[in-house]
N, C-alpha and C. Protein backbone atom coordinates (compact mmCIF):
# COMPACT_ATOMS: atom_id res chain seq x y z
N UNK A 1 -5.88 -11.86 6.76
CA UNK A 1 -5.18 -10.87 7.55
C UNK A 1 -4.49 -9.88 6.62
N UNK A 2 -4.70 -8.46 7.05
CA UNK A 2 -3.98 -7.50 5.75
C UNK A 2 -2.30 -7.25 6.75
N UNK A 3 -1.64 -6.73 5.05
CA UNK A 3 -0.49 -6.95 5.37
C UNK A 3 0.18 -5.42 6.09
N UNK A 4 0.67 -5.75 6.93
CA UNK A 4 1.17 -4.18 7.33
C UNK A 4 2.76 -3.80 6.86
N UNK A 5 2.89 -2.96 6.12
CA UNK A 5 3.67 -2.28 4.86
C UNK A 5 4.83 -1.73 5.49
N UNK A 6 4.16 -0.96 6.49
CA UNK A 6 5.32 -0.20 7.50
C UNK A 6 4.68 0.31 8.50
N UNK A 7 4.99 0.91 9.52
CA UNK A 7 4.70 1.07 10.65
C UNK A 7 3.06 2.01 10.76
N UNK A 8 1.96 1.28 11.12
CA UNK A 8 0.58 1.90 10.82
C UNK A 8 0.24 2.06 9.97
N UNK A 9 0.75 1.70 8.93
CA UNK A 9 -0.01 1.73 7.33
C UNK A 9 0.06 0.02 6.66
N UNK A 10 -1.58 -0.60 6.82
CA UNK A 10 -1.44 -1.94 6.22
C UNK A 10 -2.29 -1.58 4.67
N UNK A 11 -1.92 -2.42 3.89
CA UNK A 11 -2.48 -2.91 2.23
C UNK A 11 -3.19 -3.96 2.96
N UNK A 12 -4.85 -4.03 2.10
CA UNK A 12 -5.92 -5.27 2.47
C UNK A 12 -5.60 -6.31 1.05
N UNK A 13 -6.07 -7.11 2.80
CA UNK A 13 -4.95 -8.61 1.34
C UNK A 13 -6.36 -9.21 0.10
N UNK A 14 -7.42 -9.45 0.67
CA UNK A 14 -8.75 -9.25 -0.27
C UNK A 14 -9.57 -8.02 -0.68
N UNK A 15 -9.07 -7.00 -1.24
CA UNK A 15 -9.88 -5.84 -1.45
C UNK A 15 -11.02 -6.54 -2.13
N UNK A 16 -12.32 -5.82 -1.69
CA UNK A 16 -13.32 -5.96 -2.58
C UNK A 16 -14.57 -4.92 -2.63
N UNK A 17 -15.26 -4.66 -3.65
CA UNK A 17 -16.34 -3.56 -3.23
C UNK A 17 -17.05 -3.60 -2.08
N UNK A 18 -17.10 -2.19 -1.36
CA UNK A 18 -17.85 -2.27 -0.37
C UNK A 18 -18.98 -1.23 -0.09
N UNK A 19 -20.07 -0.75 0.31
CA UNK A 19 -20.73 0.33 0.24
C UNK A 19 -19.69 1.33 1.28
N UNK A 20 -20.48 2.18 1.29
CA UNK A 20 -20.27 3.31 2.34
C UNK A 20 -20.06 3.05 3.69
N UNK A 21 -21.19 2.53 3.96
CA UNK A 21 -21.32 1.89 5.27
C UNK A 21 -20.65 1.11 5.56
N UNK A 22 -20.37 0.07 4.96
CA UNK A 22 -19.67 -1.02 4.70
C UNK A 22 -18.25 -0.45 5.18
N UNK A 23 -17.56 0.47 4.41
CA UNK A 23 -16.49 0.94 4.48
C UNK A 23 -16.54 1.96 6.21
N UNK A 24 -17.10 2.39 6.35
CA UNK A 24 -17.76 3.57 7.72
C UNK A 24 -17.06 2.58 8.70
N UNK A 25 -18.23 1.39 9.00
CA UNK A 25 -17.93 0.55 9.93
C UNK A 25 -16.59 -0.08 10.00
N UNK A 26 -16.45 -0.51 9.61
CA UNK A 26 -15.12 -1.45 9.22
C UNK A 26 -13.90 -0.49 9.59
N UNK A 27 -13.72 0.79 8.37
CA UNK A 27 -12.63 1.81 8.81
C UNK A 27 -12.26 2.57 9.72
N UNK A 28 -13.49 2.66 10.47
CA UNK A 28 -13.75 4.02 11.27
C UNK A 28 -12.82 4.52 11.85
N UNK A 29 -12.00 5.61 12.11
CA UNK A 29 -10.90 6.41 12.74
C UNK A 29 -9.97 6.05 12.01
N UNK A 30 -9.67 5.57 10.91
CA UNK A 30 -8.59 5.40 9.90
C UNK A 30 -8.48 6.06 8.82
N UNK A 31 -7.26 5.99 8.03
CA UNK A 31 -7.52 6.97 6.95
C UNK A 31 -7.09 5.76 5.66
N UNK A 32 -8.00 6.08 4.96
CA UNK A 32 -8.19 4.99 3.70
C UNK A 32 -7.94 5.71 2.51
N UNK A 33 -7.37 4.70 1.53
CA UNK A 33 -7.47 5.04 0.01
C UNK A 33 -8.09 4.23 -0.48
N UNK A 34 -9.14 4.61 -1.43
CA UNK A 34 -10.17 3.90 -1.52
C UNK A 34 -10.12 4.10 -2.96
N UNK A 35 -10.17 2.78 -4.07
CA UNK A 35 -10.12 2.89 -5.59
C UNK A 35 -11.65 2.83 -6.35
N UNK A 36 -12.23 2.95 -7.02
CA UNK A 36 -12.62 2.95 -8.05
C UNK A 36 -14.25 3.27 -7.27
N UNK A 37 -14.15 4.30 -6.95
CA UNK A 37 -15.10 5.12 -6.20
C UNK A 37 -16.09 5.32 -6.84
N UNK A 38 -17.52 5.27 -6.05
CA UNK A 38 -19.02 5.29 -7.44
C UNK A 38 -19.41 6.45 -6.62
N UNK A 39 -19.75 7.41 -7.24
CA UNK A 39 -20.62 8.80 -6.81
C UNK A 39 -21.19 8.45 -5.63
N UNK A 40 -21.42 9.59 -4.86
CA UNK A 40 -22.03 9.52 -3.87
C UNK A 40 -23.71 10.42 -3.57
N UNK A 41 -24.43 9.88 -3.39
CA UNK A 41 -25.65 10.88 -2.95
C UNK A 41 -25.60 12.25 -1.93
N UNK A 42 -26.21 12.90 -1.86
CA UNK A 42 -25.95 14.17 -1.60
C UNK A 42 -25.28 13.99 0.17
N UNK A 43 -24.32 14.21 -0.01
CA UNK A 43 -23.95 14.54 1.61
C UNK A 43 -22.79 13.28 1.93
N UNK A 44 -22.70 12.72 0.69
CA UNK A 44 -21.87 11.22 1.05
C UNK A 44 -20.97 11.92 -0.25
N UNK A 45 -19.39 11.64 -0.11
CA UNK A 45 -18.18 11.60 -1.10
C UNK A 45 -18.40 10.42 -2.26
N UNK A 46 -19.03 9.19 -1.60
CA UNK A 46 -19.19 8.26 -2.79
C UNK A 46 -20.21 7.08 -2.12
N UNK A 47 -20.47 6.46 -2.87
CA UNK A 47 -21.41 5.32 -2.00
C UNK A 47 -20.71 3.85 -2.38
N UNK A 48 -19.53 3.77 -2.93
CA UNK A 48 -19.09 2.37 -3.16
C UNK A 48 -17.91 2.76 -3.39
N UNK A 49 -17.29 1.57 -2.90
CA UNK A 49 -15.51 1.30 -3.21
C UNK A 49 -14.70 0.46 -2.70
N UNK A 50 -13.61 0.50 -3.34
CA UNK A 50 -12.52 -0.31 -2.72
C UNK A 50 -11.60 0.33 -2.34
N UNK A 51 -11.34 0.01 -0.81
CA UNK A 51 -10.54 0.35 0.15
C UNK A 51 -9.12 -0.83 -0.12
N UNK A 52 -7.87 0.09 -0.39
CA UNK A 52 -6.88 -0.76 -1.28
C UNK A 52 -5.58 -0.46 0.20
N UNK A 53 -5.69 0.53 0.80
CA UNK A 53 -4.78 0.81 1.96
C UNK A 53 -5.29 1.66 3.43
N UNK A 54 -5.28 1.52 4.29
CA UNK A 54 -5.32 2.27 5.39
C UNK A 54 -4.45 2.46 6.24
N UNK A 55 -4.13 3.31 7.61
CA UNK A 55 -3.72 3.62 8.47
C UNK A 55 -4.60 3.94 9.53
N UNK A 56 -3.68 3.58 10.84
CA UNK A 56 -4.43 4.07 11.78
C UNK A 56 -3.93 4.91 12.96
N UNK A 57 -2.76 6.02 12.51
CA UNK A 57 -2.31 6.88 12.49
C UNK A 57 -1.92 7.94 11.11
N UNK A 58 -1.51 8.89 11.24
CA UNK A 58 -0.84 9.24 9.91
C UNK A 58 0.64 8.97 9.94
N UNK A 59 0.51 8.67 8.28
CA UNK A 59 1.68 8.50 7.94
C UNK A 59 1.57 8.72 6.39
N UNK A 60 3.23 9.27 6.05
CA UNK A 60 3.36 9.75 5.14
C UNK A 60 3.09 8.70 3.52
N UNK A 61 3.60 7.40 4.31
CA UNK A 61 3.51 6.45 3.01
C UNK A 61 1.91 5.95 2.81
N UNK A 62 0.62 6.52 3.08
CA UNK A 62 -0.69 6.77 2.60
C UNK A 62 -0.79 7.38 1.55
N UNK A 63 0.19 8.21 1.92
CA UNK A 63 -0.40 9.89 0.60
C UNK A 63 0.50 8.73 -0.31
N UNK A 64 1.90 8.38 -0.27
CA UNK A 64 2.36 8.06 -1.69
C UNK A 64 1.67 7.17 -1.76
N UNK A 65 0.73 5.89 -1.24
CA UNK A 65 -0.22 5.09 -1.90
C UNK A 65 -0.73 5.53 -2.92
N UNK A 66 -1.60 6.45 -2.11
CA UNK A 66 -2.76 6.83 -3.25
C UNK A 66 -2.00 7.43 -4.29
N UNK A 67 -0.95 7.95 -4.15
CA UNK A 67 -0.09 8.66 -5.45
C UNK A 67 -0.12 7.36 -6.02
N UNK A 68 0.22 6.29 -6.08
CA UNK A 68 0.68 5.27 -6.67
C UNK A 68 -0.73 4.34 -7.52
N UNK A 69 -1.51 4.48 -6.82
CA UNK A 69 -2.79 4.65 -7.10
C UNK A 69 -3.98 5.22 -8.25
N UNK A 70 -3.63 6.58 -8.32
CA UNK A 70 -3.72 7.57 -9.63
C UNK A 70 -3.00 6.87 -10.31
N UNK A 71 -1.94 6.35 -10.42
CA UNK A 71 -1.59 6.33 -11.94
C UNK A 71 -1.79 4.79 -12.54
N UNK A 72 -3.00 4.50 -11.97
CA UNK A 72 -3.20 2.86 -12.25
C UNK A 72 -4.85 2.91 -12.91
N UNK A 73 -4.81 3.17 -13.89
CA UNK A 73 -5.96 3.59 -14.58
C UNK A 73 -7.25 2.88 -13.86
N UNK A 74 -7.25 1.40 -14.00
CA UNK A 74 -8.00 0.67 -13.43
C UNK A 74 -8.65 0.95 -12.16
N UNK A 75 -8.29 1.77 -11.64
CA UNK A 75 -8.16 1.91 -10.24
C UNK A 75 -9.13 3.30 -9.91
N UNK A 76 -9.18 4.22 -11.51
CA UNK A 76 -9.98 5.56 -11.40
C UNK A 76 -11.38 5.20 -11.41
N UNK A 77 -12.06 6.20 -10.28
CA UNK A 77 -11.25 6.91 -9.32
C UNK A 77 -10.66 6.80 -8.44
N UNK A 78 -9.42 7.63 -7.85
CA UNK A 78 -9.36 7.00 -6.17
C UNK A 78 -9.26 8.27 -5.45
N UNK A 79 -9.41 8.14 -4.38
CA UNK A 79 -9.74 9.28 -3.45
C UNK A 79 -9.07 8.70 -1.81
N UNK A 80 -8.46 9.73 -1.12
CA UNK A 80 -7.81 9.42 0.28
C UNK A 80 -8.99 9.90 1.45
N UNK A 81 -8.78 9.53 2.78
CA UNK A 81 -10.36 10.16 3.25
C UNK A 81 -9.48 9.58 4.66
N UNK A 82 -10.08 10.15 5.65
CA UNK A 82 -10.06 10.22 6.79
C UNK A 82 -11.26 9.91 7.21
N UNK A 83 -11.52 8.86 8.10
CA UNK A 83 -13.19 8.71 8.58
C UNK A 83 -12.95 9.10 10.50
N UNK A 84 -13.19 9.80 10.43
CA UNK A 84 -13.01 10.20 12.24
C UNK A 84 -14.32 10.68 12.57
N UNK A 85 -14.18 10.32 14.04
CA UNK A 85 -15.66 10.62 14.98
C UNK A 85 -16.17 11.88 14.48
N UNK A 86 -14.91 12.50 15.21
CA UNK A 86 -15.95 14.25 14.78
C UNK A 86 -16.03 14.85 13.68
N UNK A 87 -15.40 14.42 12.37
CA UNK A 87 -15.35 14.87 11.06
C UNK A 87 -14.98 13.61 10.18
N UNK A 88 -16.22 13.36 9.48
CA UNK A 88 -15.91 11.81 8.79
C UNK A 88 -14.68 12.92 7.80
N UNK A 89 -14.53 13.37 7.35
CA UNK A 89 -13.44 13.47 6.21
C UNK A 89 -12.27 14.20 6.64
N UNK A 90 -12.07 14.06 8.56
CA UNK A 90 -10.58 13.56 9.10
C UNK A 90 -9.93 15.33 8.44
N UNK A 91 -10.31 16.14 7.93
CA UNK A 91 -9.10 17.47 7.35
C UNK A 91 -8.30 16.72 6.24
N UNK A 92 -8.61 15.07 5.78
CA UNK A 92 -7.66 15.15 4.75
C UNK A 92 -8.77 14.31 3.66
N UNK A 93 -8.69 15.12 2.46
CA UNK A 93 -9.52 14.50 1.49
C UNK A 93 -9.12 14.89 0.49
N UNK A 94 -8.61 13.65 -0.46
CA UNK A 94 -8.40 14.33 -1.60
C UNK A 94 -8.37 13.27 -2.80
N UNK A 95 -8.91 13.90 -4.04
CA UNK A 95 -9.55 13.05 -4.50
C UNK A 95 -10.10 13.33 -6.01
């Protein structure tokens, strides 16, 4: 069970690599920070990663995740993403 941090924003208590899809399904309508991101083929942001935090609203303590995130070498790359119905990359991507 992942842990929820503060109000709509949980940390996953087993992160582990996941594909795209992998991550698609699982996240869908959430907004994820996702660490150590492998390129993606044309039309995809990346095709592997670890998803280290999500929400399933916004909230402000996402963005400082991933801030917290960047500065964990191990962890490069990481990238924030929104996966929503009508726009997998949600208006927030950054990365």
């Amino acid at each position: 069970m992942d842990k929820e941090i503060s109000k709509g924003l949980f940390e996953v208590e087993n992160p582990v690599y996941q594909s795209y899809d992998e991550i698609m399904e699982q996240y869908y309508d959430k907004r994820v920070v996702i660490t150590n991101k492998q390129k993606g083929e044309k039309g995809k942001l990346f095709s592997r990663g670890i998803v280290r935090y999500y929400s399933d609203k916004y909230v402000r303590e996402i963005i400082e995740k991933w801030g917290d995130c960047l500065e964990i070498d191990e962890y490069d790359p990481v990238l924030i993403i929104g996966l929503f119905p009508s726009n997998p990359f949600g208006g927030l991507f950054l990365g």
